[in-house]
Protein backbone atom coordinates (compact mmCIF):
# COMPACT_ATOMS: atom_id res chain seq x y z
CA UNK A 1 82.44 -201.84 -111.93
CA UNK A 2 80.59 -205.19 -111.16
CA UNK A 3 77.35 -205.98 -112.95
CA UNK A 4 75.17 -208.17 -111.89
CA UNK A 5 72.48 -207.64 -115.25
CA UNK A 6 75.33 -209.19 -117.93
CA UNK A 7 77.54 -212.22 -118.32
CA UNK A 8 81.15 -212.30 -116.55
CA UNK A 9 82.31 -212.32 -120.49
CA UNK A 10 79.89 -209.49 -121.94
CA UNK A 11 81.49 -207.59 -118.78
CA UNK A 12 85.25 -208.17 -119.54
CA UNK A 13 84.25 -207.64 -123.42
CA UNK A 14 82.76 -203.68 -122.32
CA UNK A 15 85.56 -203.01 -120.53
CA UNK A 16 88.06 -203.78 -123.45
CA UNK A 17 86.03 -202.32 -125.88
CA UNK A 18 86.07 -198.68 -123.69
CA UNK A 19 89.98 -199.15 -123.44
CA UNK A 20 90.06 -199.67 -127.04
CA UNK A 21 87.83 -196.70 -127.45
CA UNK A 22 89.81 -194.84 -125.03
CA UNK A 23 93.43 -195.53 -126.96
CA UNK A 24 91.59 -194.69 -130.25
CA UNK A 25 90.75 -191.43 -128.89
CA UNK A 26 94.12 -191.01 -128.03
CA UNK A 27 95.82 -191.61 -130.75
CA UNK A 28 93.75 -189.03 -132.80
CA UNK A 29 94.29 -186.45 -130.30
CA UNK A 30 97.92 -186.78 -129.85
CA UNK A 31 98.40 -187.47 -134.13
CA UNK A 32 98.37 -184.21 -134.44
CA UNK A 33 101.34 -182.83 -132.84
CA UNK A 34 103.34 -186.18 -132.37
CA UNK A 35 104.98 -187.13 -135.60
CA UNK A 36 106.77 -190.24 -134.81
CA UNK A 37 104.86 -193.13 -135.05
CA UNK A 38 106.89 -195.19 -132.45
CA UNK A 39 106.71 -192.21 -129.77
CA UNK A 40 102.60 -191.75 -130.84
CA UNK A 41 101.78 -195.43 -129.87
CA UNK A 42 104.42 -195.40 -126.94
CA UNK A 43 102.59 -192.33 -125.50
CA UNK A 44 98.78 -194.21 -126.24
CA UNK A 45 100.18 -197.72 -124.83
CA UNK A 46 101.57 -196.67 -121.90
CA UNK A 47 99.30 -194.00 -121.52
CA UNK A 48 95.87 -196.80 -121.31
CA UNK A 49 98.25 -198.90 -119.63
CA UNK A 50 99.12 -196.85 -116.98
CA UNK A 51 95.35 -195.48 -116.82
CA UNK A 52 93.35 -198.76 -116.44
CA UNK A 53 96.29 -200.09 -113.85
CA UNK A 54 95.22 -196.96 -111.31
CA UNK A 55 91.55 -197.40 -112.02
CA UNK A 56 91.09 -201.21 -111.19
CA UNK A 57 93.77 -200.74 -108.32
CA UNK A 58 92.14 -197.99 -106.98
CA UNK A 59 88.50 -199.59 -107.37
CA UNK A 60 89.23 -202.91 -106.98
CA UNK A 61 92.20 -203.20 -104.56
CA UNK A 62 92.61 -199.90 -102.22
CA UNK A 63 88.80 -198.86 -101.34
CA UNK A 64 87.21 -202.11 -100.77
CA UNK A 65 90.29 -203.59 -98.97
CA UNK A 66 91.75 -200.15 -97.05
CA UNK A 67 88.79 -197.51 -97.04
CA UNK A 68 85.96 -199.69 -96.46
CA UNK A 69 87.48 -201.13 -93.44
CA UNK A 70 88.00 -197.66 -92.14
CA UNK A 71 91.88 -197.40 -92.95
CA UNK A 72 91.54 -193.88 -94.05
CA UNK A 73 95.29 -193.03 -93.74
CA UNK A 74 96.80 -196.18 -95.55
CA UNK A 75 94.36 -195.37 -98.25
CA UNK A 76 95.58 -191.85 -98.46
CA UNK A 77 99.01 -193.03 -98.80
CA UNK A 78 98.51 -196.28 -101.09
CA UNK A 79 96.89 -193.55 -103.15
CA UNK A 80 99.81 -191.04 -103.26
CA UNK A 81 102.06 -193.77 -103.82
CA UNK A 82 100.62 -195.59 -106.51
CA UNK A 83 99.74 -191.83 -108.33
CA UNK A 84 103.42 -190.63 -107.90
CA UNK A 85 104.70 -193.83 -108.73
CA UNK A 86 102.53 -194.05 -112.23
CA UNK A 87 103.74 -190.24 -113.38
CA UNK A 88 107.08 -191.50 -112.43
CA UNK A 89 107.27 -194.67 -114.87
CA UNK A 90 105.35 -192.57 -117.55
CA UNK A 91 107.40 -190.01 -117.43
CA UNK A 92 111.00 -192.53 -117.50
CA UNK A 93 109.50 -194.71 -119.90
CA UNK A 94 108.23 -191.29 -122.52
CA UNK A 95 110.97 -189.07 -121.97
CA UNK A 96 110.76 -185.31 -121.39
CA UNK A 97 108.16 -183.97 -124.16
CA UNK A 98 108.11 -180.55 -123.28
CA UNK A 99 111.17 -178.33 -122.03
CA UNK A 100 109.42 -177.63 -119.22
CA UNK A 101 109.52 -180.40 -116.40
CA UNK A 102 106.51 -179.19 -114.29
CA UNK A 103 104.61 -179.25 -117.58
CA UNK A 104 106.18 -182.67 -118.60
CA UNK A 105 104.77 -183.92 -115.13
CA UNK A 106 101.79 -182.55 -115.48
CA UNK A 107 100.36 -183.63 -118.51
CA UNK A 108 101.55 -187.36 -117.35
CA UNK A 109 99.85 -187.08 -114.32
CA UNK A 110 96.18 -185.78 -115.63
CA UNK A 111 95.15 -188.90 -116.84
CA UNK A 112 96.36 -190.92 -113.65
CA UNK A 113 94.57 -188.55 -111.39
CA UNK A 114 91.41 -188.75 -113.65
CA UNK A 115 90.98 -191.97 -114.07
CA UNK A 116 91.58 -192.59 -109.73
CA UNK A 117 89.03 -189.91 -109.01
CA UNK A 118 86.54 -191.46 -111.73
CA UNK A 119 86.81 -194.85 -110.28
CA UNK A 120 86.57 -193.55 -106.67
CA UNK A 121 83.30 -191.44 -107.40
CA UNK A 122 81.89 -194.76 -109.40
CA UNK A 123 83.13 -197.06 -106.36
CA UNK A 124 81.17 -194.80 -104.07
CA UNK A 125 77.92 -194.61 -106.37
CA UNK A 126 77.84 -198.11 -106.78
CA UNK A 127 78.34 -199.06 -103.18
CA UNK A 128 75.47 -196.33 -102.33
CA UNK A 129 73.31 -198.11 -104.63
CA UNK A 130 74.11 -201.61 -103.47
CA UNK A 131 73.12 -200.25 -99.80
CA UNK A 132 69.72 -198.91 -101.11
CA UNK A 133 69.10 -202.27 -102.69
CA UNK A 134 69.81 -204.42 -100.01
CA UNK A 135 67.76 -202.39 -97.48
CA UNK A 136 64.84 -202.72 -100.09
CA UNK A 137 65.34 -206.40 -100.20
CA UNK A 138 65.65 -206.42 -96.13
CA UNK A 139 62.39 -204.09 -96.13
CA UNK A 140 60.55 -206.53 -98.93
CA UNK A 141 61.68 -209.57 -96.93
CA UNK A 142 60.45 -208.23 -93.57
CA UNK A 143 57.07 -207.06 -95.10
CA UNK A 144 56.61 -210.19 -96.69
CA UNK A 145 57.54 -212.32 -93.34
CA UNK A 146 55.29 -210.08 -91.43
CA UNK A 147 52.05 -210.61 -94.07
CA UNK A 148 53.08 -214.45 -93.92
CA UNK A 149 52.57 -214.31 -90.08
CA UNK A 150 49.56 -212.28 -90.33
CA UNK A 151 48.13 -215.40 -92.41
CA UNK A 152 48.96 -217.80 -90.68
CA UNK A 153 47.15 -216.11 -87.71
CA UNK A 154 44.31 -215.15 -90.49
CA UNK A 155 43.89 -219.14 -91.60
CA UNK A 156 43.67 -220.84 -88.78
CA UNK A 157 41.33 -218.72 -86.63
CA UNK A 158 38.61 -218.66 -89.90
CA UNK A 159 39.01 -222.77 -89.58
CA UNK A 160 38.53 -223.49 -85.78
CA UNK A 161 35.74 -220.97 -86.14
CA UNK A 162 34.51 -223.14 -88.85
CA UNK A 163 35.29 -226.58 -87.51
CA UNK A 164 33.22 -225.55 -84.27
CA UNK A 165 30.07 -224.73 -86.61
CA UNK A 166 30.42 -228.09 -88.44
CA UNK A 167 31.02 -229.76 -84.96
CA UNK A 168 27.95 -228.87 -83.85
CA UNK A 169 25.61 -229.52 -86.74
CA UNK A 170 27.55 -233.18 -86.55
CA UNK A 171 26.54 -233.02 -82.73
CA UNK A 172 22.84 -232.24 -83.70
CA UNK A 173 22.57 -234.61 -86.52
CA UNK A 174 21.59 -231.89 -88.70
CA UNK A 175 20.94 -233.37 -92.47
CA UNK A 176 23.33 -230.41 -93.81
CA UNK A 177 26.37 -231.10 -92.24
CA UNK A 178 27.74 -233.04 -95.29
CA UNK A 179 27.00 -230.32 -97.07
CA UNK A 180 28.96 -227.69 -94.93
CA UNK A 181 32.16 -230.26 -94.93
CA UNK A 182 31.98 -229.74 -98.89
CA UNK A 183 31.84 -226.41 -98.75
CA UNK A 184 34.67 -225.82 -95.94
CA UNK A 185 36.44 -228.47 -98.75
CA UNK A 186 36.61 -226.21 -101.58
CA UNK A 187 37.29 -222.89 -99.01
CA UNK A 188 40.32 -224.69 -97.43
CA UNK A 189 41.47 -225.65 -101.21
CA UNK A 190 41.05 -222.05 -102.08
CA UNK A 191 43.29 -220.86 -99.25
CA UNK A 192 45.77 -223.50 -99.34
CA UNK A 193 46.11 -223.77 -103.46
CA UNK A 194 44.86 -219.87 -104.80
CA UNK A 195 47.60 -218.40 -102.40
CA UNK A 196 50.82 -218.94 -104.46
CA UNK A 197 51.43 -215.09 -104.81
CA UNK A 198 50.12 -212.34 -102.76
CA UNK A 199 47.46 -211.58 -105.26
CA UNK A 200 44.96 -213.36 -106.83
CA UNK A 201 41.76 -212.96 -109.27
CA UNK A 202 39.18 -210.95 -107.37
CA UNK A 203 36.40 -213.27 -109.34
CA UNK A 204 38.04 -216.45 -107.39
CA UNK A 205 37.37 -214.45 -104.17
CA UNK A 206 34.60 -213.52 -104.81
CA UNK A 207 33.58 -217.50 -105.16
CA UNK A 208 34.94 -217.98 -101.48
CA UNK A 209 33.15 -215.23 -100.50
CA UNK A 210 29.86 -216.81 -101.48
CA UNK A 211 30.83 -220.01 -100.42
CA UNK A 212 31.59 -218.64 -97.26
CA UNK A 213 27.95 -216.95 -97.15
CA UNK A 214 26.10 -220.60 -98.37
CA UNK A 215 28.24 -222.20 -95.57
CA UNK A 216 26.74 -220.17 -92.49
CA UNK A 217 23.51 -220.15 -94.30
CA UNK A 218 24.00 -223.88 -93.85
CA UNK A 219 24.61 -223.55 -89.82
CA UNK A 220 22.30 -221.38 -89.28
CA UNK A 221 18.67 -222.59 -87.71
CA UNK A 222 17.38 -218.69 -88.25
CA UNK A 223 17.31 -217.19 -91.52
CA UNK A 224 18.82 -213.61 -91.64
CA UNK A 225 18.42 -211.64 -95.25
CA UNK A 226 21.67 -212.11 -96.57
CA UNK A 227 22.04 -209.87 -99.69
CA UNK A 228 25.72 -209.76 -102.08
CA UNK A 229 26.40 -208.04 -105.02
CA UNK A 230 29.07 -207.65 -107.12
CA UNK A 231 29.36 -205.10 -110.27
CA UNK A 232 32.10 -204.28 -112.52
CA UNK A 233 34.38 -206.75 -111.93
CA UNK A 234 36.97 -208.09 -114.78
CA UNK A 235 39.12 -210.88 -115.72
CA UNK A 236 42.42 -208.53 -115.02
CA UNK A 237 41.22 -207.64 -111.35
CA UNK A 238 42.86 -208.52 -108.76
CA UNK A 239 43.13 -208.33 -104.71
CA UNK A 240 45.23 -209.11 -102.09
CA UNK A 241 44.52 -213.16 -101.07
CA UNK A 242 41.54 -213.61 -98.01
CA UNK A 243 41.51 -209.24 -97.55
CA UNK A 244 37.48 -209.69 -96.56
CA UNK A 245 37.20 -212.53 -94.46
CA UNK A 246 37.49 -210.92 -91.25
CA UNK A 247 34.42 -208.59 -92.11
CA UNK A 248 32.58 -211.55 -93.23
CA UNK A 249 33.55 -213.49 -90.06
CA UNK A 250 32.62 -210.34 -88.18
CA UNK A 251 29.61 -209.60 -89.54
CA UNK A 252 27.91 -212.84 -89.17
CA UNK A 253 30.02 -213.80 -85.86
CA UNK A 254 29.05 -210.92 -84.07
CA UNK A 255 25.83 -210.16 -85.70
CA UNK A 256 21.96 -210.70 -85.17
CA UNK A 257 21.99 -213.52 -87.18
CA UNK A 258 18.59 -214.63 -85.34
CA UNK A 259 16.61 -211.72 -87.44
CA UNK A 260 18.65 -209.24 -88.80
CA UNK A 261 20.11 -208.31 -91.95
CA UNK A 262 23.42 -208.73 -93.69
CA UNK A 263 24.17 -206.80 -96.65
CA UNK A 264 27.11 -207.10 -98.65
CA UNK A 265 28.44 -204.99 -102.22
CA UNK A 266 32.05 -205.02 -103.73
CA UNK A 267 31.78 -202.61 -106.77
CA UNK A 268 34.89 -201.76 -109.43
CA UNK A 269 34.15 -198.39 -110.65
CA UNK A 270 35.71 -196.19 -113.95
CA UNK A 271 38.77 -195.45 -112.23
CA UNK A 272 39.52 -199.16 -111.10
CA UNK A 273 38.98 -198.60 -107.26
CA UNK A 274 37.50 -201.19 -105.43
CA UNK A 275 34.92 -200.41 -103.25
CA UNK A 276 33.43 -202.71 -100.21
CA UNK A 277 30.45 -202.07 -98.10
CA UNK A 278 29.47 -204.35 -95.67
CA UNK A 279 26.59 -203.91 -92.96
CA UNK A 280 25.28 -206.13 -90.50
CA UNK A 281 22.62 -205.62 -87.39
CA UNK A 282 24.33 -206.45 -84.04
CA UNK A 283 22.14 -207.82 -81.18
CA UNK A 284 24.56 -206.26 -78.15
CA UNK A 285 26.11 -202.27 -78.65
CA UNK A 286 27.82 -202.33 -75.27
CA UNK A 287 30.71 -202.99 -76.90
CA UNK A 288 32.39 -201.95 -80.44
CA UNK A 289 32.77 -204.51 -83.30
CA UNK A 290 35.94 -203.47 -83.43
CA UNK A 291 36.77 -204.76 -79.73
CA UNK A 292 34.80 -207.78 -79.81
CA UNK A 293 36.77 -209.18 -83.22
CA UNK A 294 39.94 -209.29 -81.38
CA UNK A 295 43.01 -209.84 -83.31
CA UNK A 296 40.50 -210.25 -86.30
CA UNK A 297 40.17 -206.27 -87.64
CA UNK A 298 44.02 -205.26 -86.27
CA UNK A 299 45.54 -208.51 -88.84
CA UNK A 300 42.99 -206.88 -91.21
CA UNK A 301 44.40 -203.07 -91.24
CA UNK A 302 48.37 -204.09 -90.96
CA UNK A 303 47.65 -206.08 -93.86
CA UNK A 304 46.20 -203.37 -95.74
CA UNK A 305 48.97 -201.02 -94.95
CA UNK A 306 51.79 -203.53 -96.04
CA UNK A 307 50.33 -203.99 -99.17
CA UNK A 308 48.50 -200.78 -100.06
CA UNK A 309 50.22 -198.23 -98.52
CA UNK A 310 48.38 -194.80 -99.51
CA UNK A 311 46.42 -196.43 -101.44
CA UNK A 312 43.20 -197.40 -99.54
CA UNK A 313 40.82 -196.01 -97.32
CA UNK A 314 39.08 -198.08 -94.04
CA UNK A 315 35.87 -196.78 -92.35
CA UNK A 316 34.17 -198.93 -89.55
CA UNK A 317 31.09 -197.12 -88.20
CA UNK A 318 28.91 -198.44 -85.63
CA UNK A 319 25.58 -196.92 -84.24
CA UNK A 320 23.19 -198.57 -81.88
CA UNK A 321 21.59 -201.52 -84.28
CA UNK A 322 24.37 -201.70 -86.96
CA UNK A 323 28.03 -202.36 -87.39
CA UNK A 324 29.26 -200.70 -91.16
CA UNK A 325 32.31 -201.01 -93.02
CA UNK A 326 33.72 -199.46 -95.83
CA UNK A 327 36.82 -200.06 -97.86
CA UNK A 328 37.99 -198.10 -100.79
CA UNK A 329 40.71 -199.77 -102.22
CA UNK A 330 42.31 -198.31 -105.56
CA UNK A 331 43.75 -201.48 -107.97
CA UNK A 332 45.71 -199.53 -110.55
């Protein structure tokens, strides 16, 4: 009968008010064939009294401190007792209302037994439901320790990738290298600063994605044809933080960068799915994409399942001069 959604005193005011409501009822049901005023509110006082005393016993007292630690038979028998010794103060306390005794027992015992197997079933639904939530917040907690893991194995690799690229355009004396430090700047900010949820606006990845692009294009002596478009994306879109680095760190890592090609497209159609194609040339087939980016595409997939679970689609295809991938990914 705990809440957790209301005050302590809105709780303790609900409860009174259903006793209340619960006398009331009483007394108009039981005004009608007891005359006496003083024996009409005896029979309501005693009869609410005696009623709430099993159910916050029973729910409050007997299952959590006997059932739930498995003391099935003293519950069974705190139970009895407590039942048989309600009908037996009712019934000394009323009087004999009928000339029948098993009936007088009876109807004193209805409500006792009523209100012990209400509060049990209620005890039991709310303890079921306190189970289910507390193995989603175990599940939510483990999913979101897991994704925080997969980032931190996500963040670093991208920057000692990056801080090898700048180290060697430092190395060369290469007139961009200030250039690429500015860049890397504003990336790192990005993935320190943007991350403060696990989504964030799909325009502000987009920026990282093009300032990842500018920053290779910075490294790199040859010139591939770099192409990236982007249509239909809104304000209210969002994606998971850093979801398409790895295929950009793939697809210029591991392709022919020397003359090759690198196309790139993230589309938003009518039905708000996200669709990203990415193809690069690759210099060396002998082995997959797939194998040669490591931990890269695996971190990639797990964190696709944790946070869209049924709800996206991963294709990597790979032929003899090109590595393609393609990720469906619906945002509703």
């Amino acid at each position: 009968m705990k809440n957790s959604f209301i005050s302590r005193p809105a709780f303790y005011a609900l409860h009174f008010l259903f006793w209340l409501c619960y006398g009331a009822i009483l007394y108009a049901a039981l005004s009608g064939w007891i005359y006496s005023s003083e024996q009409l509110w005896g029979a309501v006082i005693s009869d609410v009294l005696t009623s709430s005393s099993i159910a916050y016993l029973n729910y409050y007292v007997l299952l959590p401190r006997l059932y739930r630690k498995g003391k099935y038979s003293a519950y069974i028998l705190a139970s009895i007792g407590i039942v048989v010794g309600i009908v037996l103060l009712r019934v000394n306390l009323l009087g004999m209302s009928h000339r029948s005794v098993t009936y007088t027992y009876f109807i004193r015992s209805v409500p006792a037994i009523g209100f012990y197997l209400i509060t049990t079933v209620i005890w039991f639904f709310a303890n079921m439901i306190s189970a289910q939530r507390k193995e989603i917040e175990l599940r939510n907690s483990q999913l979101a320790s897991e994704l925080k893991f997969l980032k931190l194995q996500l963040s670093p690799h991208f920057l000692f990738n990056t801080l090898n690229n700048i180290y060697s355009m430092a190395y060369f004396k290469e007139h961009n290298t200030a250039s690429a430090i500015m860049k890397l700047s504003e990336m790192m900010r990005h993935m320190l600063y943007e991350d403060q949820g696990r989504f964030i606006s799909l325009n502000r990845e987009i920026v990282f994605m093009e300032n990842f692009i500018e920053l290779w294009r910075l490294k790199l002596d040859e010139k591939p044809i770099i192409v990236f478009k982007h249509e239909g994306v809104k304000d209210r879109h969002r994606i998971a933080h850093l979801i398409f680095l790895v295929f950009l760190e793939n697809a210029f890592k591991h392709g022919n960068t020397m003359d090759g090609r690198i196309d790139i497209k993230l589309e938003i159609d009518a039905k708000e799915n996200l669709h990203f194609y990415i193809k690069n040339d690759i210099i060396d087939a002998r082995k997959t994409a797939e194998q040669e980016s490591g931990v890269g595409l695996s971190n990639v997939k797990k964190r696709l399942n944790l946070i869209y679970p049924g709800k996206h689609e991963l294709i990597l295809d790979q032929d003899a001069t090109s590595f393609e991938v393609k990720l469906t990914i619906d945002l509703k």
